[in-house]
Protein backbone atom coordinates (compact mmCIF):
# COMPACT_ATOMS: atom_id res chain seq x y z
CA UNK A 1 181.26 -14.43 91.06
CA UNK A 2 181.90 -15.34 94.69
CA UNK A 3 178.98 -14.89 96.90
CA UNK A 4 180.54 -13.04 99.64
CA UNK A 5 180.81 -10.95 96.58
CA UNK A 6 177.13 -10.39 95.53
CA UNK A 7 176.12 -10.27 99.66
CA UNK A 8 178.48 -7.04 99.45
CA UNK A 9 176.71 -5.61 96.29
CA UNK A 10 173.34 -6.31 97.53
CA UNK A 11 174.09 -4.79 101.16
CA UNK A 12 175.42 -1.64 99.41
CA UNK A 13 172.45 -0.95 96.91
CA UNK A 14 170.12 -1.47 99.56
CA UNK A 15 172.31 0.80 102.06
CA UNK A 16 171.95 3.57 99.27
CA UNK A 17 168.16 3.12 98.63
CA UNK A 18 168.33 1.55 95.45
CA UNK A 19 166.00 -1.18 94.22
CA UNK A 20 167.30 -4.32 92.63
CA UNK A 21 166.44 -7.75 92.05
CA UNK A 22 168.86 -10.95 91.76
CA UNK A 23 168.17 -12.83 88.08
CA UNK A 24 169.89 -15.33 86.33
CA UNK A 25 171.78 -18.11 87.82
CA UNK A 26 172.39 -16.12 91.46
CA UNK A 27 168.31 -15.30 91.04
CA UNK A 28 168.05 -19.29 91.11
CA UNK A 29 170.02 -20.16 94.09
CA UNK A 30 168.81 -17.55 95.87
CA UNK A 31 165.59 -19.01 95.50
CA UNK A 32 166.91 -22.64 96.56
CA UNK A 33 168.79 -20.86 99.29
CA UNK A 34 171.95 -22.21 98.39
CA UNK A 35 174.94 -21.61 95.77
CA UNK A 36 174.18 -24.92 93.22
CA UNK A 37 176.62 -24.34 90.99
CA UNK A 38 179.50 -21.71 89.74
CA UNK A 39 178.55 -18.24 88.59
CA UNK A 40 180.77 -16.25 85.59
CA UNK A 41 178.76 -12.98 86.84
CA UNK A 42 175.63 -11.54 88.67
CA UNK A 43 172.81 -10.75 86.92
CA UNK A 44 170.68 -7.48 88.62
CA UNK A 45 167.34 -6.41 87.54
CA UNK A 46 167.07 -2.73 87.80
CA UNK A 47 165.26 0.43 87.98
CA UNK A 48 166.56 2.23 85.21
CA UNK A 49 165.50 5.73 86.85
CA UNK A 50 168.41 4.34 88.93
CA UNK A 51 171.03 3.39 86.74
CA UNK A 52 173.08 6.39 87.73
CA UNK A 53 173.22 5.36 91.39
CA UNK A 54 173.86 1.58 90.56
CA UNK A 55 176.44 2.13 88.21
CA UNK A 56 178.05 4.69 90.76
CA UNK A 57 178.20 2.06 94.31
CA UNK A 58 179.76 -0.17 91.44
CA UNK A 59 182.27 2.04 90.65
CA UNK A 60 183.30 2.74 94.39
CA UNK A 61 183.89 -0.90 94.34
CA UNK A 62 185.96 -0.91 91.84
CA UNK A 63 183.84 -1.95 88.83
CA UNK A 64 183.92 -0.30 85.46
CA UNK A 65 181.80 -0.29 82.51
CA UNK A 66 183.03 -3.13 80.22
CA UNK A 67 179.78 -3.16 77.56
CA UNK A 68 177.18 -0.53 77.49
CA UNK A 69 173.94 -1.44 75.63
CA UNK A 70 171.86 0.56 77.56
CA UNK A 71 168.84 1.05 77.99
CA UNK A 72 168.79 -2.84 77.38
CA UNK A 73 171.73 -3.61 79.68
CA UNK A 74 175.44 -2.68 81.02
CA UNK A 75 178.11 -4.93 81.80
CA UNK A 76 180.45 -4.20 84.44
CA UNK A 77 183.84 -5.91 85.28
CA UNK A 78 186.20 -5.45 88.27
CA UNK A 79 189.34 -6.06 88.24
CA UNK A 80 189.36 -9.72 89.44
CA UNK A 81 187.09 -10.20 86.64
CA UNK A 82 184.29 -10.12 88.54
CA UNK A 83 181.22 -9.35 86.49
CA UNK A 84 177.62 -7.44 86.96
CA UNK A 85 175.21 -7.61 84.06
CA UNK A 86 172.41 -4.54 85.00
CA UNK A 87 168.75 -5.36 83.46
CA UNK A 88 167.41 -1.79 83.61
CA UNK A 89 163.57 -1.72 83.82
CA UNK A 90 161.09 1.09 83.28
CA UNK A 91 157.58 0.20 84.87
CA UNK A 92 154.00 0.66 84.13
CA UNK A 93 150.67 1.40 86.16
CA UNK A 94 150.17 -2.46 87.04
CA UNK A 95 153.99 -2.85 88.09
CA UNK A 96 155.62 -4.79 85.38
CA UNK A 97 159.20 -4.04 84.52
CA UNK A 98 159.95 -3.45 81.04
CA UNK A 99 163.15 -3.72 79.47
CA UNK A 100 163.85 -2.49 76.32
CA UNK A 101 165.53 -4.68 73.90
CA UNK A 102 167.72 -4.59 71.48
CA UNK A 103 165.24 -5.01 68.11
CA UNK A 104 162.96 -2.06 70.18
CA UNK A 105 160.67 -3.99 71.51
CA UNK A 106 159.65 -4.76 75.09
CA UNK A 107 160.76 -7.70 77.44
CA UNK A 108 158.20 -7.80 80.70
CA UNK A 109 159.29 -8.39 83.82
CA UNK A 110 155.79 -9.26 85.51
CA UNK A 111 154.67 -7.61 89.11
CA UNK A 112 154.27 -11.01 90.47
CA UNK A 113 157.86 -12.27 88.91
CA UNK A 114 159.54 -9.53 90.33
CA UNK A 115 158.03 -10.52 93.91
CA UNK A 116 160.66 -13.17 94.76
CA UNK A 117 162.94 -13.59 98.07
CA UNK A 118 165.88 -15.53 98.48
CA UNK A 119 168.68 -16.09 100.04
CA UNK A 120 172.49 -15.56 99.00
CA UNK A 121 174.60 -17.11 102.25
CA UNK A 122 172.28 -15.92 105.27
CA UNK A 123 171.41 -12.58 103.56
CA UNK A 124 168.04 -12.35 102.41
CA UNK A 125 167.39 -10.72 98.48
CA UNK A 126 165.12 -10.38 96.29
CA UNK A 127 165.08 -11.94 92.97
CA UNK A 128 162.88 -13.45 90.21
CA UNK A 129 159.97 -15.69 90.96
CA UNK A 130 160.58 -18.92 90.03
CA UNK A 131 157.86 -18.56 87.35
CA UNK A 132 159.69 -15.50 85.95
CA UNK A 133 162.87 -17.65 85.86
CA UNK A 134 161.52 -20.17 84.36
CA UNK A 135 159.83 -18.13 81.45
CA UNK A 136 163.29 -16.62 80.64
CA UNK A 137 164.79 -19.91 79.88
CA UNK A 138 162.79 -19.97 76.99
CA UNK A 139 163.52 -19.46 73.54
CA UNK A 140 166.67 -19.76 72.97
CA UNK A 141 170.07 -22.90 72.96
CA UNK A 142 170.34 -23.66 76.66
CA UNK A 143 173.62 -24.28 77.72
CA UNK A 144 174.29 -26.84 80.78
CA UNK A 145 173.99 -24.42 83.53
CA UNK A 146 170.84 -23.39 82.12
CA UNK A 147 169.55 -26.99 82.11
CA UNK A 148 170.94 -26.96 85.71
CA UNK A 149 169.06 -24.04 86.62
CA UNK A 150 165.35 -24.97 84.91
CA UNK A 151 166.24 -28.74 87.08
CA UNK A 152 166.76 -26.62 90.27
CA UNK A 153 163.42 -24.34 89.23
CA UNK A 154 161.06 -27.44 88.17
CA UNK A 155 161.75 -29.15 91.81
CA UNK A 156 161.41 -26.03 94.39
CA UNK A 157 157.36 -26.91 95.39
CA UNK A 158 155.60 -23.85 96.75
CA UNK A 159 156.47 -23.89 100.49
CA UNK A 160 160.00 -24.20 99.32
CA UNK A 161 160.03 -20.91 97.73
CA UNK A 162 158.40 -18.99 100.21
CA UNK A 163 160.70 -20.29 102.52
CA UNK A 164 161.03 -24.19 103.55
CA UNK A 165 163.46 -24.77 100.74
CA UNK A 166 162.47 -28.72 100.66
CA UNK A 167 162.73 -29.90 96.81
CA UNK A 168 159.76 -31.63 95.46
CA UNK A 169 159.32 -35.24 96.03
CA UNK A 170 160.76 -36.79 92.65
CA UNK A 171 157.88 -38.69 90.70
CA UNK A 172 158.36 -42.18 89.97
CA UNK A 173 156.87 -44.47 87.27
């Protein structure tokens, strides 16, 4: 997924109201402020209140449903192969996002995780706190872009997240 390609998502869900929030291996680079690495598809936190209206600016751009799992997610393909995995969350008093899983239980997408900002290109987004991103790649075989990604995570300090981008200094013995 190119990112002039996720820039034009992004500008059209938030032309159209809708909330969303950049996870996965986009959600990472956003948060380093640069594209790291080569991305198979975007991954997009949702409100699932708003599925309807998501799924519909998809479609006008020429995405269809390729996998439909909902309420746990929906995959959506163009037809360059482009893809869009949607995360749709319900929420509760404090904020969290909760996304039902397959087995019927709950994944939590915490308040403060879903408080990130990033950048795709020049366009700012939001997208998962680093802390969020980093509890997801948990518990489960981590393939090399996900050992990319936790590298990436593990060396943004604090000011680079909020918005200094500098890496932190690497230790040495």
């Amino acid at each position: 997924m190119p990112a002039r390609e996720v820039v034009r998502i992004v500008d059209l869900l938030e032309t159209r109201g809708v909330q969303a929030w950049l996870d996965g291996g986009w959600g990472v680079d956003a948060l380093v402020g640069r594209q790291t690495r080569k991305h198979d598809d975007l991954d997009i936190a949702i409100v699932l209140a708003e599925a309807d209206a998501v799924i519909a600016v998809l479609a006008g751009l020429g995405y269809q449903v390729h996998a439909d799992e909902m309420p746990t997610r929906l995959d959506l393909r163009d037809a360059q192969d482009h893809r869009v995995d949607l995360h749709p969350l319900t929420f509760d008093q404090a904020g969290n996002g909760l996304q039902q899983l397959q087995d019927g239980r709950y994944g939590t997408y915490t308040a403060e995780g879903l408080s990130g900002r990033g950048r795709v290109g020049r366009r700012p987004v939001r997208c998962l706190s680093r802390e969020l991103q980093l509890r997801f790649h948990t518990g489960y075989e981590r393939d090399d872009n996900d050992r990319h990604d936790i590298e990436l995570l593990r060396q943004l300090t604090d000011d680079a997240v909020s918005g200094s981008r500098r890496p932190a200094a690497r230790r040495t013995r």
